[in-house]
N, C-alpha and C. Protein backbone atom coordinates (compact mmCIF):
# COMPACT_ATOMS: atom_id res chain seq x y z
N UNK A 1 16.04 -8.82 -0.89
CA UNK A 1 15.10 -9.75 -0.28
C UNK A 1 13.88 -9.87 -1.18
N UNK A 2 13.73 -10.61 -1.82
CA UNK A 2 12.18 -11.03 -2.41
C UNK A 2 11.18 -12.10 -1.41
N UNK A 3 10.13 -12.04 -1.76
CA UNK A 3 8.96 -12.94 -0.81
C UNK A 3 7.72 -13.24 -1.80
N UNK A 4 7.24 -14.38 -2.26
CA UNK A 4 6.53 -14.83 -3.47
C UNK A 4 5.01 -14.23 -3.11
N UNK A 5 4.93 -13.25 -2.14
CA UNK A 5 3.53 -12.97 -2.02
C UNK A 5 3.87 -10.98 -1.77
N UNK A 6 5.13 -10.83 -2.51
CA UNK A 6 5.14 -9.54 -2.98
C UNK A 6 5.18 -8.79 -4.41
N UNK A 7 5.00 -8.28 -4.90
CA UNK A 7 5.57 -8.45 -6.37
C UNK A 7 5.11 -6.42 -6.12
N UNK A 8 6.06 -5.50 -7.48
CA UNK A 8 6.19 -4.26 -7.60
C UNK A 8 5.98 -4.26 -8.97
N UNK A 9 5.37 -3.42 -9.28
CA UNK A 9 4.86 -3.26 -10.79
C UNK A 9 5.11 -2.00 -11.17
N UNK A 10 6.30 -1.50 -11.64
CA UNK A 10 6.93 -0.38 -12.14
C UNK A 10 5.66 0.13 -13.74
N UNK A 11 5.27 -0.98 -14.42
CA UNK A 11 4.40 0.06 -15.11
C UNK A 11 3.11 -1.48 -15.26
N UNK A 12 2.17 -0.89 -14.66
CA UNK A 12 0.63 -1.51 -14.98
C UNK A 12 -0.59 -1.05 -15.46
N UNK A 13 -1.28 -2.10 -16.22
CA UNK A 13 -2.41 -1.47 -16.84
C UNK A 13 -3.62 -1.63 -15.86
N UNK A 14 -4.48 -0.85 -16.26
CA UNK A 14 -5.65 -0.85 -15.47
C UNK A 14 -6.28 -2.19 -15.12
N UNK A 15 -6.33 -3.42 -16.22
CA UNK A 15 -6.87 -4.68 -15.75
C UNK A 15 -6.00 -5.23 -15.26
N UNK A 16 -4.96 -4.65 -14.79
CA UNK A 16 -3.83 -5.70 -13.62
C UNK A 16 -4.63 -4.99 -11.82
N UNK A 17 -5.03 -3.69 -11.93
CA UNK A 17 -5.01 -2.81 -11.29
C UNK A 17 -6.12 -3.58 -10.63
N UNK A 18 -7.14 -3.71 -11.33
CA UNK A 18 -8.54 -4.30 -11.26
C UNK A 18 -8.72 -5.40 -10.48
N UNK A 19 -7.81 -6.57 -11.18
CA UNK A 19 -7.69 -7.66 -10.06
C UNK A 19 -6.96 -7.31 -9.24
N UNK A 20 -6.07 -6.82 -8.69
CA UNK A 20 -5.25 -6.27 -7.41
C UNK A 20 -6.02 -6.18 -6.35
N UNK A 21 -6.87 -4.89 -6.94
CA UNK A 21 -8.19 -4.15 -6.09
C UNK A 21 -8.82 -5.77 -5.01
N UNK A 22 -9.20 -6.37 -6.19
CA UNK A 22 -10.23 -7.74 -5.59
C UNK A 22 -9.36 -8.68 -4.80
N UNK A 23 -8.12 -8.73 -5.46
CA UNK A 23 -7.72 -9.64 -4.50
C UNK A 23 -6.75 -9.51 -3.53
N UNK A 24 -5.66 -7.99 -3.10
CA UNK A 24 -5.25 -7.93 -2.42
C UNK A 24 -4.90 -7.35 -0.64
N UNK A 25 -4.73 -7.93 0.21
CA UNK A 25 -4.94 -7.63 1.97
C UNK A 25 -4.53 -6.27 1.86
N UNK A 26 -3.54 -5.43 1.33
CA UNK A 26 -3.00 -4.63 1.54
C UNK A 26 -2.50 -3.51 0.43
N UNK A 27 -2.11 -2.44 0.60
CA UNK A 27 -1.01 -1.99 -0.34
C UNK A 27 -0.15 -1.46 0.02
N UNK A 28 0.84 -0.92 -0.02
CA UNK A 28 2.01 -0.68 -0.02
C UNK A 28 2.31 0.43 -0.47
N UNK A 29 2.41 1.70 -0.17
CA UNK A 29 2.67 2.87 -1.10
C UNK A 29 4.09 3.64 -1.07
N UNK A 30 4.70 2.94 -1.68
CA UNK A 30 6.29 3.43 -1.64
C UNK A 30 7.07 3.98 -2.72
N UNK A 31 5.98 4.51 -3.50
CA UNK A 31 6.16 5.55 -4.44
C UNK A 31 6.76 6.94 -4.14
N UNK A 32 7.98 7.10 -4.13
CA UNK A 32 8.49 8.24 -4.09
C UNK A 32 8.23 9.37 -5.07
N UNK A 33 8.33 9.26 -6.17
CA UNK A 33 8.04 10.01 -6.99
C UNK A 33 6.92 10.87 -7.47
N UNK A 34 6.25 10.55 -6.37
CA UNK A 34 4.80 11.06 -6.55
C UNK A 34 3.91 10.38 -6.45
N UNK A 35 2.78 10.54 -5.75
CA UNK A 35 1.31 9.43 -5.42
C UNK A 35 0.51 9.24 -6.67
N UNK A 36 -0.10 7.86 -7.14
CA UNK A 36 -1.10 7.38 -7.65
C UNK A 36 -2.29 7.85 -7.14
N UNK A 37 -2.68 8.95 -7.03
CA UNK A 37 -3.77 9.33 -6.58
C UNK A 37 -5.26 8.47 -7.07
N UNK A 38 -4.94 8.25 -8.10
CA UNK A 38 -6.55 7.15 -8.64
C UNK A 38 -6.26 5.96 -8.08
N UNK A 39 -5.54 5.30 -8.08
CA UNK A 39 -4.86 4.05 -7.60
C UNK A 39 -5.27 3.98 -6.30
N UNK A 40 -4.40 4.56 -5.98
CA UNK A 40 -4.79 4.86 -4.31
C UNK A 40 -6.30 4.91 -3.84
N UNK A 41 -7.42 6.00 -4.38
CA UNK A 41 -8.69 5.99 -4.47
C UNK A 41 -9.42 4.75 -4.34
N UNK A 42 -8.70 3.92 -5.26
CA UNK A 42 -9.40 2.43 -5.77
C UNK A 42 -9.49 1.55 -4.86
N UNK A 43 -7.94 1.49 -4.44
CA UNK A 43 -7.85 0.30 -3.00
C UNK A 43 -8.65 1.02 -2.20
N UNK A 44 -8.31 2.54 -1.46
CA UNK A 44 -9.57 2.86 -0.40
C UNK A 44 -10.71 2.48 -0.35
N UNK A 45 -11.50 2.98 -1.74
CA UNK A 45 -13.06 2.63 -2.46
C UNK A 45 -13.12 0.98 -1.82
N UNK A 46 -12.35 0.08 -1.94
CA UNK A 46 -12.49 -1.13 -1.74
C UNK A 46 -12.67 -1.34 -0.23
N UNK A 47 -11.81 -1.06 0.69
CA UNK A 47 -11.90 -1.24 2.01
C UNK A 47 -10.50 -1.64 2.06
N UNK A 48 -9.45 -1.96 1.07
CA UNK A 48 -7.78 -1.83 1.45
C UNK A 48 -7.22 -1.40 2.28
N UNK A 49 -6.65 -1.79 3.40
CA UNK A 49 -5.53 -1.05 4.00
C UNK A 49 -4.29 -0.35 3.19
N UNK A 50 -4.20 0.58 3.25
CA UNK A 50 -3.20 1.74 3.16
C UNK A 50 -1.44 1.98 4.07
N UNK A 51 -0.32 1.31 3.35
CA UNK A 51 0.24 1.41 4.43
C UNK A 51 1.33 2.04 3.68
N UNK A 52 2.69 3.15 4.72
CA UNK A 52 3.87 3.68 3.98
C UNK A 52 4.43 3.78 4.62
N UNK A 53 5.74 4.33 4.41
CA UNK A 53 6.98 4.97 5.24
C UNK A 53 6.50 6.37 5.78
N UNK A 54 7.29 6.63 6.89
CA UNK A 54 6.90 8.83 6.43
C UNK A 54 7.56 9.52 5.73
N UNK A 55 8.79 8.18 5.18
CA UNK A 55 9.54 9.75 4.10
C UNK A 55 8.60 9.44 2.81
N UNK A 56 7.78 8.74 2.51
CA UNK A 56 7.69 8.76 1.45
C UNK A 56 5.84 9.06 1.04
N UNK A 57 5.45 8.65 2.71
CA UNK A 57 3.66 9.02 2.81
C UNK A 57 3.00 10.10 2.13
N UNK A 58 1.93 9.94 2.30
CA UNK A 58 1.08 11.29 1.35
C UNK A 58 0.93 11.84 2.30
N UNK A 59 0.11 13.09 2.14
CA UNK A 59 -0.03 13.67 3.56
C UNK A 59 -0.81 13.71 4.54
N UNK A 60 -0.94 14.42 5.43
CA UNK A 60 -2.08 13.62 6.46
C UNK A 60 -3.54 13.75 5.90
N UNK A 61 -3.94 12.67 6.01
CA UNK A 61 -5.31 13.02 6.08
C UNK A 61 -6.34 12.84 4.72
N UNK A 62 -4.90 12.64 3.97
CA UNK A 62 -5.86 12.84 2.47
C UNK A 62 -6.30 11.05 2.31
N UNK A 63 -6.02 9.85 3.07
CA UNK A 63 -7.16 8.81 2.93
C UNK A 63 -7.25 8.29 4.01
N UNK A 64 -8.18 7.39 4.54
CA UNK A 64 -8.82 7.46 5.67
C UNK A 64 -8.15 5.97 6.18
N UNK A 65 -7.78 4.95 5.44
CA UNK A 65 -7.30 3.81 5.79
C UNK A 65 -6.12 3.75 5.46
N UNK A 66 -5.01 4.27 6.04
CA UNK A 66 -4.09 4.68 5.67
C UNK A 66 -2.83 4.96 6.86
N UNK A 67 -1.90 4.08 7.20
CA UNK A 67 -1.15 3.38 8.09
C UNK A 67 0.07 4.24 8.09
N UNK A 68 0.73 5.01 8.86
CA UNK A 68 2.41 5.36 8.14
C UNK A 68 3.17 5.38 9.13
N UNK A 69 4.19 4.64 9.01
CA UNK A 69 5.25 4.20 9.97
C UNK A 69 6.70 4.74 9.53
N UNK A 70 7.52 4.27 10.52
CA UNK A 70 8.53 5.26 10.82
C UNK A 70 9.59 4.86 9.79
N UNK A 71 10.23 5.40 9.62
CA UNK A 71 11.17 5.02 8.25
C UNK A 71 12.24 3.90 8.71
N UNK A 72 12.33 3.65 10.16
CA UNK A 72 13.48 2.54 10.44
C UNK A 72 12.56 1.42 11.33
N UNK A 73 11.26 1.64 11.07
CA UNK A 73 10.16 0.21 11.96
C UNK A 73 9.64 -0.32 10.90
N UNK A 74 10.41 -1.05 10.09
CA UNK A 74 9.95 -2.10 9.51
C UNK A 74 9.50 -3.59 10.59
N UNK A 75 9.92 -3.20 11.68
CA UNK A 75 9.50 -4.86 12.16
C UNK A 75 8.08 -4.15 12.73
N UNK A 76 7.33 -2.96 13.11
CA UNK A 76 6.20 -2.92 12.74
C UNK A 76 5.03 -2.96 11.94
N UNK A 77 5.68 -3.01 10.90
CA UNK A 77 4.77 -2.69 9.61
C UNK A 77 4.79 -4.37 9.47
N UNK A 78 5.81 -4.75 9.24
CA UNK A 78 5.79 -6.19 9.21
C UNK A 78 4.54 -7.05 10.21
N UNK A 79 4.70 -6.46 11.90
CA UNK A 79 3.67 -6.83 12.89
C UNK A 79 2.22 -6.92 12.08
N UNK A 80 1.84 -5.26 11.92
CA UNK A 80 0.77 -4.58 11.39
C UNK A 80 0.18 -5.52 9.74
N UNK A 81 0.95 -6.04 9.08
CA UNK A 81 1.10 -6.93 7.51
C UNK A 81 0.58 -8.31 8.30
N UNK A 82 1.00 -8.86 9.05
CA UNK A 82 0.63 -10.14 9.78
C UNK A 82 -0.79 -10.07 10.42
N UNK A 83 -1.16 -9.03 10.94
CA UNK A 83 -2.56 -8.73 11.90
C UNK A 83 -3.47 -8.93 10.58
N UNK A 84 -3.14 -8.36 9.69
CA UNK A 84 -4.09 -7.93 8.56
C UNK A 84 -4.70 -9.50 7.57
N UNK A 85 -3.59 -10.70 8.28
CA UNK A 85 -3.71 -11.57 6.80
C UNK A 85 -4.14 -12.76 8.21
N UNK A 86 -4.45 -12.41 9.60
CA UNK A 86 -4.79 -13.21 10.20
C UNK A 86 -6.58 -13.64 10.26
């Protein structure tokens, strides 16, 4: 499934990062492999919503805007993605 107002960036530089920060409703943290901890920082610092799975979430508590849903409620997160861009 693709959607022209998603895009995944397997490797980015900091001035992609930069405009992201400014211009995007949300992020998405579905990094398995380990958290972007600065990354992550950045969107918070901004006022970003924070959103994940729980298999794949950071752990509790470590950012404050920061959403995590159940690994088979995608039609929530989806709900929660719609509230955000209304």
């Amino acid at each position: 499934m693709a959607a022209e107002n998603v895009c995944l960036y397997p490797c980015i530089t900091q001035p992609q990062i930069d405009e992201l920060v400014r211009t995007c409703d949300a992020y998405l943290d579905v990094n398995c492999d380990g958290k972007e901890d600065q990354i992550l920082r950045q969107f918070e610092e901004a006022g970003t919503p924070l959103a994940s799975f729980q298999s794949v979430a950071a752990e509790p508590g470590r950012y404050q805007r920061y959403q995590v849903f159940a690994d088979n409620d995608v039609a929530d997160m989806a709900r929660w993605l719609q509230e955000l861009t209304k």
